[in-house]
C-alpha atoms as a PDB file:
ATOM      1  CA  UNK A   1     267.162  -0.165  16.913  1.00  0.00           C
ATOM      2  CA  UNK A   2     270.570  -1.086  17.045  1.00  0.00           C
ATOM      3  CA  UNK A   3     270.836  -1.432  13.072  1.00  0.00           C
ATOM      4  CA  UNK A   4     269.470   1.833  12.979  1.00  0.00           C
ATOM      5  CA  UNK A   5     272.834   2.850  13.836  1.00  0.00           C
ATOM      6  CA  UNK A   6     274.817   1.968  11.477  1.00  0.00           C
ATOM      7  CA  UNK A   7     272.609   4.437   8.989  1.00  0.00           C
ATOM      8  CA  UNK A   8     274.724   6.779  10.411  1.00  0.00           C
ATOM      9  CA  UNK A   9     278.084   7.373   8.120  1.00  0.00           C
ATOM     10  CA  UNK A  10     280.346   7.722  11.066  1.00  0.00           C
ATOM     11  CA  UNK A  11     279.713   4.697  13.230  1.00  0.00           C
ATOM     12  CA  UNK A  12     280.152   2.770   9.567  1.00  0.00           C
ATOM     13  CA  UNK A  13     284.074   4.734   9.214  1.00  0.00           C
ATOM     14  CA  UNK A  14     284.532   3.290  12.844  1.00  0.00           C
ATOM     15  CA  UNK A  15     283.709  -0.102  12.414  1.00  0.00           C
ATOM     16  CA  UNK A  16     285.888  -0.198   9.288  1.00  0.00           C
ATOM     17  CA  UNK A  17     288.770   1.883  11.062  1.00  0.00           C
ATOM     18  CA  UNK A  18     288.574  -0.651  13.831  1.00  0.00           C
ATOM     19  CA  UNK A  19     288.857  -3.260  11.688  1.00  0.00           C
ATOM     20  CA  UNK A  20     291.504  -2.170   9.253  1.00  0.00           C
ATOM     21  CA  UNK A  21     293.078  -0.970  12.586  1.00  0.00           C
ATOM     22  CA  UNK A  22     293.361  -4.902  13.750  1.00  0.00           C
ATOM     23  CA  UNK A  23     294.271  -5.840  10.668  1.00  0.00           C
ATOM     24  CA  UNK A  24     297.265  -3.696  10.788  1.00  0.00           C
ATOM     25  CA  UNK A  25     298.408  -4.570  14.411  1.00  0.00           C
ATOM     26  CA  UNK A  26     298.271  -8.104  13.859  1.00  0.00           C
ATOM     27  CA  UNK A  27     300.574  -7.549  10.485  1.00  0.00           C
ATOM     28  CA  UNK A  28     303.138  -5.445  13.030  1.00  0.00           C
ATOM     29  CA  UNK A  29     302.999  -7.561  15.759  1.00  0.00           C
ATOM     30  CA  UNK A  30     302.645 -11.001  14.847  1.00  0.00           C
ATOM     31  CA  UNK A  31     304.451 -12.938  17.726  1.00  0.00           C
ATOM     32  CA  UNK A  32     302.164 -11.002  20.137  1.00  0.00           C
ATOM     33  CA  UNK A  33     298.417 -10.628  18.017  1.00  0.00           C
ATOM     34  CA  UNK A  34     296.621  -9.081  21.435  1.00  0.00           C
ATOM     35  CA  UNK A  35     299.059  -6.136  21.505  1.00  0.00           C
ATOM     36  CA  UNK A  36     298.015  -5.624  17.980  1.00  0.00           C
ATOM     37  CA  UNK A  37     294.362  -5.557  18.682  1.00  0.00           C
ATOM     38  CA  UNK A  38     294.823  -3.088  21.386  1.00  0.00           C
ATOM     39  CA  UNK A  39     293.858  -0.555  18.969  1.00  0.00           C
ATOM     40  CA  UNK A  40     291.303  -1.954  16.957  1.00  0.00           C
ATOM     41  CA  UNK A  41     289.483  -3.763  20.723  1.00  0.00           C
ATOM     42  CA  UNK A  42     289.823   0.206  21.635  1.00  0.00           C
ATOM     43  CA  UNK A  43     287.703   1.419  18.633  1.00  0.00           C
ATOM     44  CA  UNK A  44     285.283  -1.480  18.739  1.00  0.00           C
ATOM     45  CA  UNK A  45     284.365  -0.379  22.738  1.00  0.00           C
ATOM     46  CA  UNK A  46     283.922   2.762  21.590  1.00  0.00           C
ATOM     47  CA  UNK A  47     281.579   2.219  19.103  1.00  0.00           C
ATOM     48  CA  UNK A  48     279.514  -0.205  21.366  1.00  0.00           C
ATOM     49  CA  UNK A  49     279.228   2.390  23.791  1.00  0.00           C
ATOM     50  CA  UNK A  50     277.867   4.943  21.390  1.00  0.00           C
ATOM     51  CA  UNK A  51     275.622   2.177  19.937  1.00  0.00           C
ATOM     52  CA  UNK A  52     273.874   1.456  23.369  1.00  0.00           C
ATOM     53  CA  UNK A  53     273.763   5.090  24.372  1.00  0.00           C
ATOM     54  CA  UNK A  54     272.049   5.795  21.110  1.00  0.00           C
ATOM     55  CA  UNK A  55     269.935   2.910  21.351  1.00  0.00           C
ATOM     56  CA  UNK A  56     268.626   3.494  25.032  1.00  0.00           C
ATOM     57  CA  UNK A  57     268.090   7.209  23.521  1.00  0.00           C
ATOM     58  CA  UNK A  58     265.735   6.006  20.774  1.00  0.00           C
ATOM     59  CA  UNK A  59     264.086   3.169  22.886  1.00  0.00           C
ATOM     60  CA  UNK A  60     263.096   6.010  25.790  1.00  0.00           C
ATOM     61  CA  UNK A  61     261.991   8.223  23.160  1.00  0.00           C
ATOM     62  CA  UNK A  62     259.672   6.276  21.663  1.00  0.00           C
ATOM     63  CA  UNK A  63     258.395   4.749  24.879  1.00  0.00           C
ATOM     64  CA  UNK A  64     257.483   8.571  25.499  1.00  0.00           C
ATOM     65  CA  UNK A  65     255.741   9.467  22.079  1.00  0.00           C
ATOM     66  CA  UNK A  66     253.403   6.121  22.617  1.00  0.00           C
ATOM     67  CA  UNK A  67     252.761   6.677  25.921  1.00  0.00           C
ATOM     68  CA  UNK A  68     251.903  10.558  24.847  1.00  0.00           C
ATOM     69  CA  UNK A  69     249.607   9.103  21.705  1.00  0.00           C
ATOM     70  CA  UNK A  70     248.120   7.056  24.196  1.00  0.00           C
ATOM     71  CA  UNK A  71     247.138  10.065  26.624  1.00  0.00           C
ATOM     72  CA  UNK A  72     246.187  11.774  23.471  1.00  0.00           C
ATOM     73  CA  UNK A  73     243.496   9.300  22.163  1.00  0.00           C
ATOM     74  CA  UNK A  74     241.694   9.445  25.922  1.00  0.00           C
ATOM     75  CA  UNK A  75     238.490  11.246  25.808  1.00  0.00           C
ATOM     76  CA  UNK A  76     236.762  11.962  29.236  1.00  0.00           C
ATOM     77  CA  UNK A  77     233.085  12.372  28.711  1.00  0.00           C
ATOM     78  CA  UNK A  78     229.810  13.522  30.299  1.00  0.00           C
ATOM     79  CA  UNK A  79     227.080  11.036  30.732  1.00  0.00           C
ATOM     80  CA  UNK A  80     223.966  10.201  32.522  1.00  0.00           C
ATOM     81  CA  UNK A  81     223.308   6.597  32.863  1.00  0.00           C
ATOM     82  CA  UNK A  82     220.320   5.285  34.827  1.00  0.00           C
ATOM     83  CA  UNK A  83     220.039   8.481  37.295  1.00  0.00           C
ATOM     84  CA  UNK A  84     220.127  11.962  37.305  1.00  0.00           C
ATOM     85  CA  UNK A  85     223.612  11.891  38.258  1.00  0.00           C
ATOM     86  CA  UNK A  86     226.451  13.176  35.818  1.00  0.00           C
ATOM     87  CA  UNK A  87     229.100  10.781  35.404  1.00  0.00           C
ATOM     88  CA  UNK A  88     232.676  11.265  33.800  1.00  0.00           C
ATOM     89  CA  UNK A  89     233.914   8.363  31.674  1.00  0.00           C
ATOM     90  CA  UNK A  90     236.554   7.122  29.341  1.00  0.00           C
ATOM     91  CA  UNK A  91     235.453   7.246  25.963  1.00  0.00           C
ATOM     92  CA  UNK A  92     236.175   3.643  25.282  1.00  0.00           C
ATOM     93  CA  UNK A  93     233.622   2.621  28.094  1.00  0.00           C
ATOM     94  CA  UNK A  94     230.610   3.987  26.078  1.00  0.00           C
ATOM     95  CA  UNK A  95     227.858   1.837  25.641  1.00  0.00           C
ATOM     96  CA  UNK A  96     225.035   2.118  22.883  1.00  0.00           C
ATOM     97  CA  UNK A  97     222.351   3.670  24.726  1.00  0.00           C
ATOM     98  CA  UNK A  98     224.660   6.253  26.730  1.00  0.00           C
ATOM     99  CA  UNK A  99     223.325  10.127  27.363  1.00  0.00           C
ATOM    100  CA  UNK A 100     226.179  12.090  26.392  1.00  0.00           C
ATOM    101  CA  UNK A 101     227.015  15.763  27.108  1.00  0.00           C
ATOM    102  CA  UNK A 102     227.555  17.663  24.002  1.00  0.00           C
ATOM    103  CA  UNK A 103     230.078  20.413  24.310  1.00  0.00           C
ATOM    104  CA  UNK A 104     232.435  23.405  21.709  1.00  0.00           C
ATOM    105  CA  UNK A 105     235.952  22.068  21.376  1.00  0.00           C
ATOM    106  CA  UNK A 106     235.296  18.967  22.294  1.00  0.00           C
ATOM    107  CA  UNK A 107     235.476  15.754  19.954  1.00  0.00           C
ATOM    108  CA  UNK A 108     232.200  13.696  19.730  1.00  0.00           C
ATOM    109  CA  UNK A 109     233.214  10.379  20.944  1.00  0.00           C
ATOM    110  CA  UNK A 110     230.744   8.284  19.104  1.00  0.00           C
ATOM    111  CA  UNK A 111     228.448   7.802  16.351  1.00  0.00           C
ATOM    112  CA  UNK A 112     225.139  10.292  18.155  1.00  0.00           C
ATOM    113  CA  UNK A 113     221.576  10.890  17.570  1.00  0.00           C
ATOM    114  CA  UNK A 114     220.868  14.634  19.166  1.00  0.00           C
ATOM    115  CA  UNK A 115     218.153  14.629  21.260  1.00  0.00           C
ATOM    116  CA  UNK A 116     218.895  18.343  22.563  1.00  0.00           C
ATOM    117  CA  UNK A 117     221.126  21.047  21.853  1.00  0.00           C
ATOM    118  CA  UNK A 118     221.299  24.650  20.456  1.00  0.00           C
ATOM    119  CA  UNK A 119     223.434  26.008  18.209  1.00  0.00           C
ATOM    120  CA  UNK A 120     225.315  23.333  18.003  1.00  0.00           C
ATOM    121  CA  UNK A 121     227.784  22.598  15.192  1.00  0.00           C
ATOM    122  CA  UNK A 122     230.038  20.243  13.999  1.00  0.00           C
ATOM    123  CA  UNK A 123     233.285  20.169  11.672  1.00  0.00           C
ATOM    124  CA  UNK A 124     233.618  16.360  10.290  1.00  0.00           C
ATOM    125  CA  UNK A 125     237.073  16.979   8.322  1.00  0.00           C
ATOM    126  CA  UNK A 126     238.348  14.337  10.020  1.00  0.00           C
ATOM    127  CA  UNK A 127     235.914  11.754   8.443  1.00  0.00           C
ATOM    128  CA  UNK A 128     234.653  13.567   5.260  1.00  0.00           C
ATOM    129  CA  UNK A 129     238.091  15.870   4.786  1.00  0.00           C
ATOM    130  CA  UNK A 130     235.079  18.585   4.558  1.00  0.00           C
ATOM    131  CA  UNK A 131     236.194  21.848   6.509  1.00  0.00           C
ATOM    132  CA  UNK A 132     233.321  23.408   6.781  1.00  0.00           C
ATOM    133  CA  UNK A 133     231.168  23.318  10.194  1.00  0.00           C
ATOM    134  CA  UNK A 134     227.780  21.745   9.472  1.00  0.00           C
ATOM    135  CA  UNK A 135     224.994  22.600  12.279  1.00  0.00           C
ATOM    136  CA  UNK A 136     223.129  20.024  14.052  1.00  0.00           C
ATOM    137  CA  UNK A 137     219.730  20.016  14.909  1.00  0.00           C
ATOM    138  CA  UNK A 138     217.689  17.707  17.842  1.00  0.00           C
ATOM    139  CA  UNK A 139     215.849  14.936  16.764  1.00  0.00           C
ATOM    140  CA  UNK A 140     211.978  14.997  16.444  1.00  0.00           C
ATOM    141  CA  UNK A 141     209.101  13.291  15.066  1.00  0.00           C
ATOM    142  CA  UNK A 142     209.390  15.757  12.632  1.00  0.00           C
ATOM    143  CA  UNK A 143     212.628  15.441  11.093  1.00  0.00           C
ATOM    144  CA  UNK A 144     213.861  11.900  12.121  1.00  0.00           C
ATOM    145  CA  UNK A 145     213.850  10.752   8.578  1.00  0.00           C
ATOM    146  CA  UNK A 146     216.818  13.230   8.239  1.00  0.00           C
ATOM    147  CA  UNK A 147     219.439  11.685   9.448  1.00  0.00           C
ATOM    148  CA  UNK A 148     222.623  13.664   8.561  1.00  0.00           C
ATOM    149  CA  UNK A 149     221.310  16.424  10.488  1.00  0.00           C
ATOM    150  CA  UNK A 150     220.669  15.016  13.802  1.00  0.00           C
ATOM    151  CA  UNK A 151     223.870  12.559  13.754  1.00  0.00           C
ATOM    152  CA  UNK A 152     227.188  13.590  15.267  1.00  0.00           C
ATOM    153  CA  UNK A 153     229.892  10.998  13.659  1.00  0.00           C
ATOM    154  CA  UNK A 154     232.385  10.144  15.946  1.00  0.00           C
ATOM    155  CA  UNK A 155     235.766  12.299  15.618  1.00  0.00           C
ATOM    156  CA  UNK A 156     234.179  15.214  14.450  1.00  0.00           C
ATOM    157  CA  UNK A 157     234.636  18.340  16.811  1.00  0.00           C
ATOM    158  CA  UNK A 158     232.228  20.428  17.973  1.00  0.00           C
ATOM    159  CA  UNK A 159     232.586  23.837  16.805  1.00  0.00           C
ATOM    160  CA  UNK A 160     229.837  25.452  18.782  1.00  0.00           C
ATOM    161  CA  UNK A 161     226.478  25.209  20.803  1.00  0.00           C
ATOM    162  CA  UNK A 162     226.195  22.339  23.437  1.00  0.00           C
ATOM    163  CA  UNK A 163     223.604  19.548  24.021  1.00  0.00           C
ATOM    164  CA  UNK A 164     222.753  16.308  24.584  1.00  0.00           C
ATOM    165  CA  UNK A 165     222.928  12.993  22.998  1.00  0.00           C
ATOM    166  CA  UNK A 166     222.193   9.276  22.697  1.00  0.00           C
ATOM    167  CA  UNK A 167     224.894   6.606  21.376  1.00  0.00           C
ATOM    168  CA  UNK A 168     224.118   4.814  18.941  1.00  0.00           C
ATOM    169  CA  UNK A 169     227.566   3.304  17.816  1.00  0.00           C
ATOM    170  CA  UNK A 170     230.649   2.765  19.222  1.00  0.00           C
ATOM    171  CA  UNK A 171     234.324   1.759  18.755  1.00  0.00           C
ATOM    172  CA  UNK A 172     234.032  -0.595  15.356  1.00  0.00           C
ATOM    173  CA  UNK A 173     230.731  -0.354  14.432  1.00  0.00           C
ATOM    174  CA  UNK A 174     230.801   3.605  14.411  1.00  0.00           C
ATOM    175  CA  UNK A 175     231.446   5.411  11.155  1.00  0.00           C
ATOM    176  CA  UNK A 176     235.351   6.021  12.339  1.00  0.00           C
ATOM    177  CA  UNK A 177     235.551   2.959  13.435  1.00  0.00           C
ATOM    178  CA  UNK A 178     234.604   1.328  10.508  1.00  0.00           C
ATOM    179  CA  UNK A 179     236.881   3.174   7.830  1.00  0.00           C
ATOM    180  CA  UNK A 180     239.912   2.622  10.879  1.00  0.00           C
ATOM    181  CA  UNK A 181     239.637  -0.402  10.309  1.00  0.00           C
ATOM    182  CA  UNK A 182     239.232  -0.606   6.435  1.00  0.00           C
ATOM    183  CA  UNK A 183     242.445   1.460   6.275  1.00  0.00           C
ATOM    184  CA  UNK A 184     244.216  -0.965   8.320  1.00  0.00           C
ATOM    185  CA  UNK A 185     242.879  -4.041   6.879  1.00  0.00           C
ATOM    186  CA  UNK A 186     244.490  -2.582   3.073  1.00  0.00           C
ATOM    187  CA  UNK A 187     247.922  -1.352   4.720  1.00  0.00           C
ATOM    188  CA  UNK A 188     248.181  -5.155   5.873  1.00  0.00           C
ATOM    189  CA  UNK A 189     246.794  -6.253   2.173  1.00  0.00           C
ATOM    190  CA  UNK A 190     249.611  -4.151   0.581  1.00  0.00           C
ATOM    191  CA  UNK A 191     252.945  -5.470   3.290  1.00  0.00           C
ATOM    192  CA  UNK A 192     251.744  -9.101   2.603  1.00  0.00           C
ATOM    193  CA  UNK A 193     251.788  -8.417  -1.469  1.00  0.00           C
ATOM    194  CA  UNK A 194     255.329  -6.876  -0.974  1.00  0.00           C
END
């Protein structure tokens, strides 16, 4: 952060000012070489005071931004686990197995099978870069052998209807998860090659 500073034209003009500035003093007063830095010491302070200001600036700023991308990625969810009861949970304590609460505007926080719902449907952009809503239907011995249309992928928002449904993936091993972590796996491939 502190190098980051010195992209800046002007702090560069008063480093070299302070230093031609020394330079100079020591030149004109060469029996007494601190009177001749007075100058130059001057500019140098000033420039380390900007520096930390600027750098405290850009530290505290970016402490905020994670701490808001943090906040961001939380997903409360609806589930039922064991009783009747409705819980509220993060969605990074979901467990395979988990009854979910379906709901429009919300993001599906993990790869789903249906089970109930109406009207529900989903846009997957996100995943698929598709921006078209796709509608869902419940799962039944009927049409279990079609997948696609049962599933809610994790990251895709709801776009209407509301429902239930079981988890079947989470984190990693969902569909998001999975291409997360190919994309991260090449950006580290590609900064090692460089």
């Amino acid at each position: 952060m502190i190098l980051e500073n010195f992209n800046d034209k002007i702090n560069l003009i008063l480093c070299a000012a302070a230093v031609v500035s020394m330079i100079i003093g020591i030149i004109n007063h060469p029996h007494d070489i601190l009177e001749g830095m007075i100058e130059g010491t001057s500019i140098c302070i000033a420039l380390a005071i900007i520096i930390s200001v600027n750098s405290g600036n850009n530290y505290a700023s970016e402490r905020r931004i994670a701490k808001l991308l943090e906040t961001a990625g939380k997903l409360e969810v609806a589930v039922w686990r064991g009783n009747t009861a409705e819980i509220t949970v993060d969605s990074t304590e979901l467990v395979v197995g988990d009854l979910i609460k379906i709901e429009n505007g919300k993001k599906i926080p993990a790869d789903c099978l249906m089970l109930e719902g109406q009207d529900v449907e989903c846009v997957e952009a996100e995943l698929t870069g598709e921006p078209d809503a796709i509608k869902k239907t419940p799962i039944t011995k009927d049409n279990y052998t079609n997948g696609a249309l049962c599933t809610l992928l994790a990251k895709a928002t709801v776009n209407g209807g509301m429902g239930k449904a079981i988890v079947i993936a989470v984190g990693k091993n969902s569909l998001a998860g999975a291409i997360t972590e190919k994309t991260q796996q090449k950006e580290e491939d590609n900064r090692t090659e460089l």
